[in-house]
C-alpha atoms as a PDB file:
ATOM      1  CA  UNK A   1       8.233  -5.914  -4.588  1.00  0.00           C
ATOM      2  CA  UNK A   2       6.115  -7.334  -2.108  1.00  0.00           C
ATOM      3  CA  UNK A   3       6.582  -8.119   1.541  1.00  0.00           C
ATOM      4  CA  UNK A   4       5.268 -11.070   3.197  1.00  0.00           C
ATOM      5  CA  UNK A   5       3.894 -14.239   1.507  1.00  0.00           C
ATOM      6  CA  UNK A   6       2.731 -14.153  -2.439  1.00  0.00           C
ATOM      7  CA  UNK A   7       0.821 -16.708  -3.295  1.00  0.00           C
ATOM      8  CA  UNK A   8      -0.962 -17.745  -7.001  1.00  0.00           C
ATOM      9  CA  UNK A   9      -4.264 -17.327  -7.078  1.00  0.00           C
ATOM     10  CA  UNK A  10      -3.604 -19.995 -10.313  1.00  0.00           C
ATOM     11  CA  UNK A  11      -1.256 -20.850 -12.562  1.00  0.00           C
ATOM     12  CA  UNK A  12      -3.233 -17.903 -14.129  1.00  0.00           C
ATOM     13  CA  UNK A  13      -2.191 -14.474 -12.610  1.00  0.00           C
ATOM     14  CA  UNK A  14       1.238 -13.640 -10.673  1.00  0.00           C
ATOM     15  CA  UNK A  15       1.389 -11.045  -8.295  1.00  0.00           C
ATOM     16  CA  UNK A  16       4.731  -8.835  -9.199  1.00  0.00           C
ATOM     17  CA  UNK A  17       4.174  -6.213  -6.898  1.00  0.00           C
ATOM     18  CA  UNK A  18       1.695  -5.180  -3.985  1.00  0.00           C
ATOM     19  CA  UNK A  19       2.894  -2.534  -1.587  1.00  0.00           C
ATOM     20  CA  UNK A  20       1.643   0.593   0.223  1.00  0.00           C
ATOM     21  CA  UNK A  21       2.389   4.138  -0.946  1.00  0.00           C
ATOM     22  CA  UNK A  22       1.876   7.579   0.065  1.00  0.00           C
ATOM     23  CA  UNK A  23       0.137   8.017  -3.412  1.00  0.00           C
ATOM     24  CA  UNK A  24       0.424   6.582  -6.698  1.00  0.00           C
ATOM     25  CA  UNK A  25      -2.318   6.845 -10.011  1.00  0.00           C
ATOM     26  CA  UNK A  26      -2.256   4.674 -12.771  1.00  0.00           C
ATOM     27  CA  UNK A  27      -2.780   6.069 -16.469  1.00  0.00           C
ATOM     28  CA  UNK A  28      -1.921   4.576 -19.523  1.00  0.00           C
ATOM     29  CA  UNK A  29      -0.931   1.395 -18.214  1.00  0.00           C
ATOM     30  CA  UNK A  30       1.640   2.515 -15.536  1.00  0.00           C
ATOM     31  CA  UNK A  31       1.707   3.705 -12.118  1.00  0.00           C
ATOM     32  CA  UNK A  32       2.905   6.706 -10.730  1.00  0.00           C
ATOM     33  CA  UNK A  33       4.172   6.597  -7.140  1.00  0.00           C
ATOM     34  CA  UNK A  34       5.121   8.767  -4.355  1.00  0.00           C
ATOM     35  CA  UNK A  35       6.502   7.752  -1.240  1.00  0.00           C
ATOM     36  CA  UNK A  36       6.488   3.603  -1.706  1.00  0.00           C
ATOM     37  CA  UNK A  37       7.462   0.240   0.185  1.00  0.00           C
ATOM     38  CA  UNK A  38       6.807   1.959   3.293  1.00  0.00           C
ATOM     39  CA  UNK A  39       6.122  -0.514   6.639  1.00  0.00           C
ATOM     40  CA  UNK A  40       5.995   1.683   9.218  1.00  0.00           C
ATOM     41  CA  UNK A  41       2.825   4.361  10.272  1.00  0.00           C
ATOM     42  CA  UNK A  42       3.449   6.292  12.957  1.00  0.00           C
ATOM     43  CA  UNK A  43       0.455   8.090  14.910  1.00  0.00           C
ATOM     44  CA  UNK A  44       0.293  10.358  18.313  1.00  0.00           C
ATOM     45  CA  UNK A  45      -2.751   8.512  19.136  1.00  0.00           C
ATOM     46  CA  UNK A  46      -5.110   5.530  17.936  1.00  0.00           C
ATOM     47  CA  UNK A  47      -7.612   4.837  16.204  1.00  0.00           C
ATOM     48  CA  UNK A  48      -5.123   6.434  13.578  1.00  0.00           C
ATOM     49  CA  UNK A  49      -6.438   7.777  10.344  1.00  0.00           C
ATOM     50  CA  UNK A  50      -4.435   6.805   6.856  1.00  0.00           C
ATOM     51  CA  UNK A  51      -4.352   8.414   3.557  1.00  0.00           C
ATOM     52  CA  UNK A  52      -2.317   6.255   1.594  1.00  0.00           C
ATOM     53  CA  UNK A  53      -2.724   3.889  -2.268  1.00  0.00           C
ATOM     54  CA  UNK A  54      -2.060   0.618  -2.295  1.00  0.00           C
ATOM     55  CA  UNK A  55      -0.157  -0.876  -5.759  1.00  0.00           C
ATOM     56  CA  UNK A  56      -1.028  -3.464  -7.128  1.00  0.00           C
ATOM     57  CA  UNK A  57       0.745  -5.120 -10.825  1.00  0.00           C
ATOM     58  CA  UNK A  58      -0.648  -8.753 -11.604  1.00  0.00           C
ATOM     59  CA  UNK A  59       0.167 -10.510 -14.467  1.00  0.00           C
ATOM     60  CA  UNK A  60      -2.285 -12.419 -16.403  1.00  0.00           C
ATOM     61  CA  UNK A  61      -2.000 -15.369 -18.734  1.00  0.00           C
ATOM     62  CA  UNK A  62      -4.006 -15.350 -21.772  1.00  0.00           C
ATOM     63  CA  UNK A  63      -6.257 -18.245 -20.446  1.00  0.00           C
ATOM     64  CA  UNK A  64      -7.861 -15.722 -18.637  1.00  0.00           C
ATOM     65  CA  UNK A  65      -8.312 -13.175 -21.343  1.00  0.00           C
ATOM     66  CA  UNK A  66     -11.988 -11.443 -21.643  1.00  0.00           C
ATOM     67  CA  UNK A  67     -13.179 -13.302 -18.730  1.00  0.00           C
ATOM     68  CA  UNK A  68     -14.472 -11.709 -15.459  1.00  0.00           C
ATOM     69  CA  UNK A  69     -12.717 -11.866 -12.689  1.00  0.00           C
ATOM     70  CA  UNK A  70     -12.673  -9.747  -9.033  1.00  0.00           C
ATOM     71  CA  UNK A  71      -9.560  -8.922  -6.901  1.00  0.00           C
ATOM     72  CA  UNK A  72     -10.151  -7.525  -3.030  1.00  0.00           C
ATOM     73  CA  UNK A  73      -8.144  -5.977  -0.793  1.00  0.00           C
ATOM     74  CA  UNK A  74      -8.788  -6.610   3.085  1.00  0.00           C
ATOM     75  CA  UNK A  75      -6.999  -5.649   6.076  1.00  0.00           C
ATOM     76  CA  UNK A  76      -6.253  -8.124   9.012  1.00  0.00           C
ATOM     77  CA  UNK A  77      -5.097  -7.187  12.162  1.00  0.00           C
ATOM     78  CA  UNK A  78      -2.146  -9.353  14.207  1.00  0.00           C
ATOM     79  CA  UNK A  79      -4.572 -11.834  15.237  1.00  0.00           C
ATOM     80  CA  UNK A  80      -5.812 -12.503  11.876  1.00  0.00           C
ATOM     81  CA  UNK A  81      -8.909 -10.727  12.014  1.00  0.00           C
ATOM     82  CA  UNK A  82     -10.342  -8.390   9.063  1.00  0.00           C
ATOM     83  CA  UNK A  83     -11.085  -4.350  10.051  1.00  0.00           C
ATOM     84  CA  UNK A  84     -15.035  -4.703   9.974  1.00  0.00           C
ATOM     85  CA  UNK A  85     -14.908  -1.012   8.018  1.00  0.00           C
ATOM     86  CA  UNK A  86     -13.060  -1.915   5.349  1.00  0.00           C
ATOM     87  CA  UNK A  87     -13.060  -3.675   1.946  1.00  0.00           C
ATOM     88  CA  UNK A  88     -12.031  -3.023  -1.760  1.00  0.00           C
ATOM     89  CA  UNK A  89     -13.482  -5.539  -4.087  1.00  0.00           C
ATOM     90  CA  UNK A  90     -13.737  -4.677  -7.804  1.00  0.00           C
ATOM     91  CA  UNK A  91     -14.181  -6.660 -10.990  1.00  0.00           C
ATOM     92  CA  UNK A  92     -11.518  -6.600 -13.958  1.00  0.00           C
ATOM     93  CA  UNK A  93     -11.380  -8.250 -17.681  1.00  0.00           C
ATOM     94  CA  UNK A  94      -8.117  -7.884 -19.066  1.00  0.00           C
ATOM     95  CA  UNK A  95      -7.505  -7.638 -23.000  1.00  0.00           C
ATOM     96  CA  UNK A  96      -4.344  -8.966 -24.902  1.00  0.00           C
ATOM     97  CA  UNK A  97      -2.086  -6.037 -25.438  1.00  0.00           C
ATOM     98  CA  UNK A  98      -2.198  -4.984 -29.392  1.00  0.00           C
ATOM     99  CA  UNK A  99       1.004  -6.338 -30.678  1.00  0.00           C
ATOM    100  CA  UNK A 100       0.999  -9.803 -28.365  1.00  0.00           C
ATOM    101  CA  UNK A 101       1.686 -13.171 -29.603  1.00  0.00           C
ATOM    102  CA  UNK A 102      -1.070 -15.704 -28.861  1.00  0.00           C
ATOM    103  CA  UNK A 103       1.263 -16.762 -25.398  1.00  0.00           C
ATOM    104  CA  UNK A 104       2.239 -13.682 -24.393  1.00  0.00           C
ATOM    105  CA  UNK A 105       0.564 -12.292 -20.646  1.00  0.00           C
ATOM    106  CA  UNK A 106      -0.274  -9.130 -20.022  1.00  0.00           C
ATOM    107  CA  UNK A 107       0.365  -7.121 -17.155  1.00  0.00           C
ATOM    108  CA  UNK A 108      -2.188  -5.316 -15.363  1.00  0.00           C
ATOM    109  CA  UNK A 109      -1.664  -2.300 -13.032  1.00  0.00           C
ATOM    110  CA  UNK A 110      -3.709  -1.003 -10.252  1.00  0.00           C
ATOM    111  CA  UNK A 111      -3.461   1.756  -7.731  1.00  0.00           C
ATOM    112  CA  UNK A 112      -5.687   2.352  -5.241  1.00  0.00           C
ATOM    113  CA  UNK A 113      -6.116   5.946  -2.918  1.00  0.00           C
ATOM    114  CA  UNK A 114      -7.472   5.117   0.130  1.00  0.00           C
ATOM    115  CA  UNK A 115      -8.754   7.676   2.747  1.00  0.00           C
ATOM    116  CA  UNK A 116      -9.835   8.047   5.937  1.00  0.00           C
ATOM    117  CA  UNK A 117      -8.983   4.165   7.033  1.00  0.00           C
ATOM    118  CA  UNK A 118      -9.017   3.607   9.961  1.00  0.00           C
ATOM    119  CA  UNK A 119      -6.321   1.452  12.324  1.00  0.00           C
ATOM    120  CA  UNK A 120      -7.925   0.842  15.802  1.00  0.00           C
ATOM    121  CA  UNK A 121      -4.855   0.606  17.326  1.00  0.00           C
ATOM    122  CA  UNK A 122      -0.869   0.145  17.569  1.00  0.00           C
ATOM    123  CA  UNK A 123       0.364  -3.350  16.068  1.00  0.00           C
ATOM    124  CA  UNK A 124       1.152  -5.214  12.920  1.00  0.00           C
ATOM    125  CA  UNK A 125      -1.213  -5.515   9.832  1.00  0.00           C
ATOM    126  CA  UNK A 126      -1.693  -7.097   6.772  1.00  0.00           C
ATOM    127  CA  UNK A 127      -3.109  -5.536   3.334  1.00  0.00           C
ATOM    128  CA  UNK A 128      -4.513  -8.879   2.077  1.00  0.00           C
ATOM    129  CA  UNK A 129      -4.663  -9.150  -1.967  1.00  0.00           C
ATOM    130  CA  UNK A 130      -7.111 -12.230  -3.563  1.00  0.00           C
ATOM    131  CA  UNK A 131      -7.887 -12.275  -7.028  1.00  0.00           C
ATOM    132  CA  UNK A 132     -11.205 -14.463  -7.627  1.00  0.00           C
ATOM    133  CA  UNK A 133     -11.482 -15.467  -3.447  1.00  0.00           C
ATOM    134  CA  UNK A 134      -7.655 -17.293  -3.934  1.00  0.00           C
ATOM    135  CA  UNK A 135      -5.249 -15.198  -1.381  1.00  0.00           C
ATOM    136  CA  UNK A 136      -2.504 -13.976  -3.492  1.00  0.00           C
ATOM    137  CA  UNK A 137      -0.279 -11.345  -1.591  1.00  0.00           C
ATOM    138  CA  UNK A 138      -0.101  -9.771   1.411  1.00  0.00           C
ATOM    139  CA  UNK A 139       1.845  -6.659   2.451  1.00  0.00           C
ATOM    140  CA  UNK A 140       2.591  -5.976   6.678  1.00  0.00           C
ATOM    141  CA  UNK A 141       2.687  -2.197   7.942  1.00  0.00           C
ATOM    142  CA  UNK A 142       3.359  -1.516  11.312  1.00  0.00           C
ATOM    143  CA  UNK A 143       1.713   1.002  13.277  1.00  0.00           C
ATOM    144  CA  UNK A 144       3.391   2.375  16.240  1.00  0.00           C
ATOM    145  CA  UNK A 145       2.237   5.402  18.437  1.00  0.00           C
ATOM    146  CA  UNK A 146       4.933   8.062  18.682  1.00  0.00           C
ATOM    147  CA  UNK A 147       4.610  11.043  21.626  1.00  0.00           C
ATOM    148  CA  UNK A 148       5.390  14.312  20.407  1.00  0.00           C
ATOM    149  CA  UNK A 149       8.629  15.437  20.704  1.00  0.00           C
ATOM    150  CA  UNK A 150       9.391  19.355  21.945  1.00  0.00           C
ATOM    151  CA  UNK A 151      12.984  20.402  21.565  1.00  0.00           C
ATOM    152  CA  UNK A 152      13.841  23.635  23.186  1.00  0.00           C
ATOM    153  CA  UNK A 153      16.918  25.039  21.037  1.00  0.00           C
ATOM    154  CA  UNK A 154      19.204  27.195  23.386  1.00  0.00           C
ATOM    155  CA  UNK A 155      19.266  30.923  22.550  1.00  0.00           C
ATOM    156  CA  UNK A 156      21.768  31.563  19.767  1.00  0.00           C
ATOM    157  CA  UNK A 157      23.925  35.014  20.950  1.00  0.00           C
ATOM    158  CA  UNK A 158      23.447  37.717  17.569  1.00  0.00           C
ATOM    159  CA  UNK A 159      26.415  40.050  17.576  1.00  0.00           C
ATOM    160  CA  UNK A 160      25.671  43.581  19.323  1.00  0.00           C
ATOM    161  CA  UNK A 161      23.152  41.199  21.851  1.00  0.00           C
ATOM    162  CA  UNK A 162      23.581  42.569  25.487  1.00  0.00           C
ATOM    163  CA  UNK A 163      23.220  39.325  26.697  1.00  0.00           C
ATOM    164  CA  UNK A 164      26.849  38.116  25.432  1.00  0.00           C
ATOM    165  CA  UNK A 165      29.900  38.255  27.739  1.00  0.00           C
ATOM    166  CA  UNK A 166      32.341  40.800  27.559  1.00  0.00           C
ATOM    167  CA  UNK A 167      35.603  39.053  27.138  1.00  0.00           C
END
């Protein structure tokens, strides 16, 4: 569910899925999602404005139960450097579900709206996941600038139209 290279932060959390959406929520321990896995943004002109989420479902091992922790989420351009204007970091403690046994994980979902990022300009880039500073996933989008596109239809004849040939 992710594209690009996933890496363990530890032996302690495993990225299952991180991916771009058009929007997505979490409640109740799930995430609802519209419009996902998408790797393409296409703009008439740049820098290019985004309202999108970004989904993100780590599991964590129960060595890391009721501990803090922080994930962020970055975005590097194709020359490996991070958009000065833009960085999620947030802390997390995750709790043993109810009914687990003592070496069961737990799976913790996140989704993220973002709006009003900004992409300077055409070209590949990276959403870049790390859960305490470790880089664990990172998802590529591609934006591409697209001119607009006029298409002229050719009149359609209606019947009783004076403009029709007489046969």
């Amino acid at each position: 569910m992710t594209q690009g290279e996933i890496r363990d932060s530890s032996d302690n959390f495993e990225v299952l899925a991180f991916f771009t959406a058009d929007h997505a929520v979490e409640a109740n321990g799930k995430v609802y999602i519209n419009g996902a896995f998408f790797e393409r943004v296409y703009d008439t002109s740049f820098p290019a404005q985004l309202s999108i989420a970004v989904v993100v479902l780590v599991k964590v091992s129960p060595r890391e139960f009721l501990r803090d922790h922080t994930f962020t989420v970055e975005i590097e351009d194709a020359a490996g450097n991070k958009l000065p204007d833009f960085k999620i970091e947030a802390g997390f403690r995750v709790a043993p579900p109810p009914d687990a046994r003592p070496e069961d994980p737990a799976q913790m979902p996140i989704a993220i709206p973002l709006s009003g990022v900004s992409l300077p300009q055409a070209g590949d880039y990276w959403f870049v996941l790390s859960i305490n500073g470790n880089e664990a996933a990172r998802y590529q989008v591609r934006a591409a600038q697209v001119g607009v596109l006029a298409q002229q239809f050719s009149r359609i004849p209606q019947s009783g139209d004076d403009s029709q040939e007489e046969e």
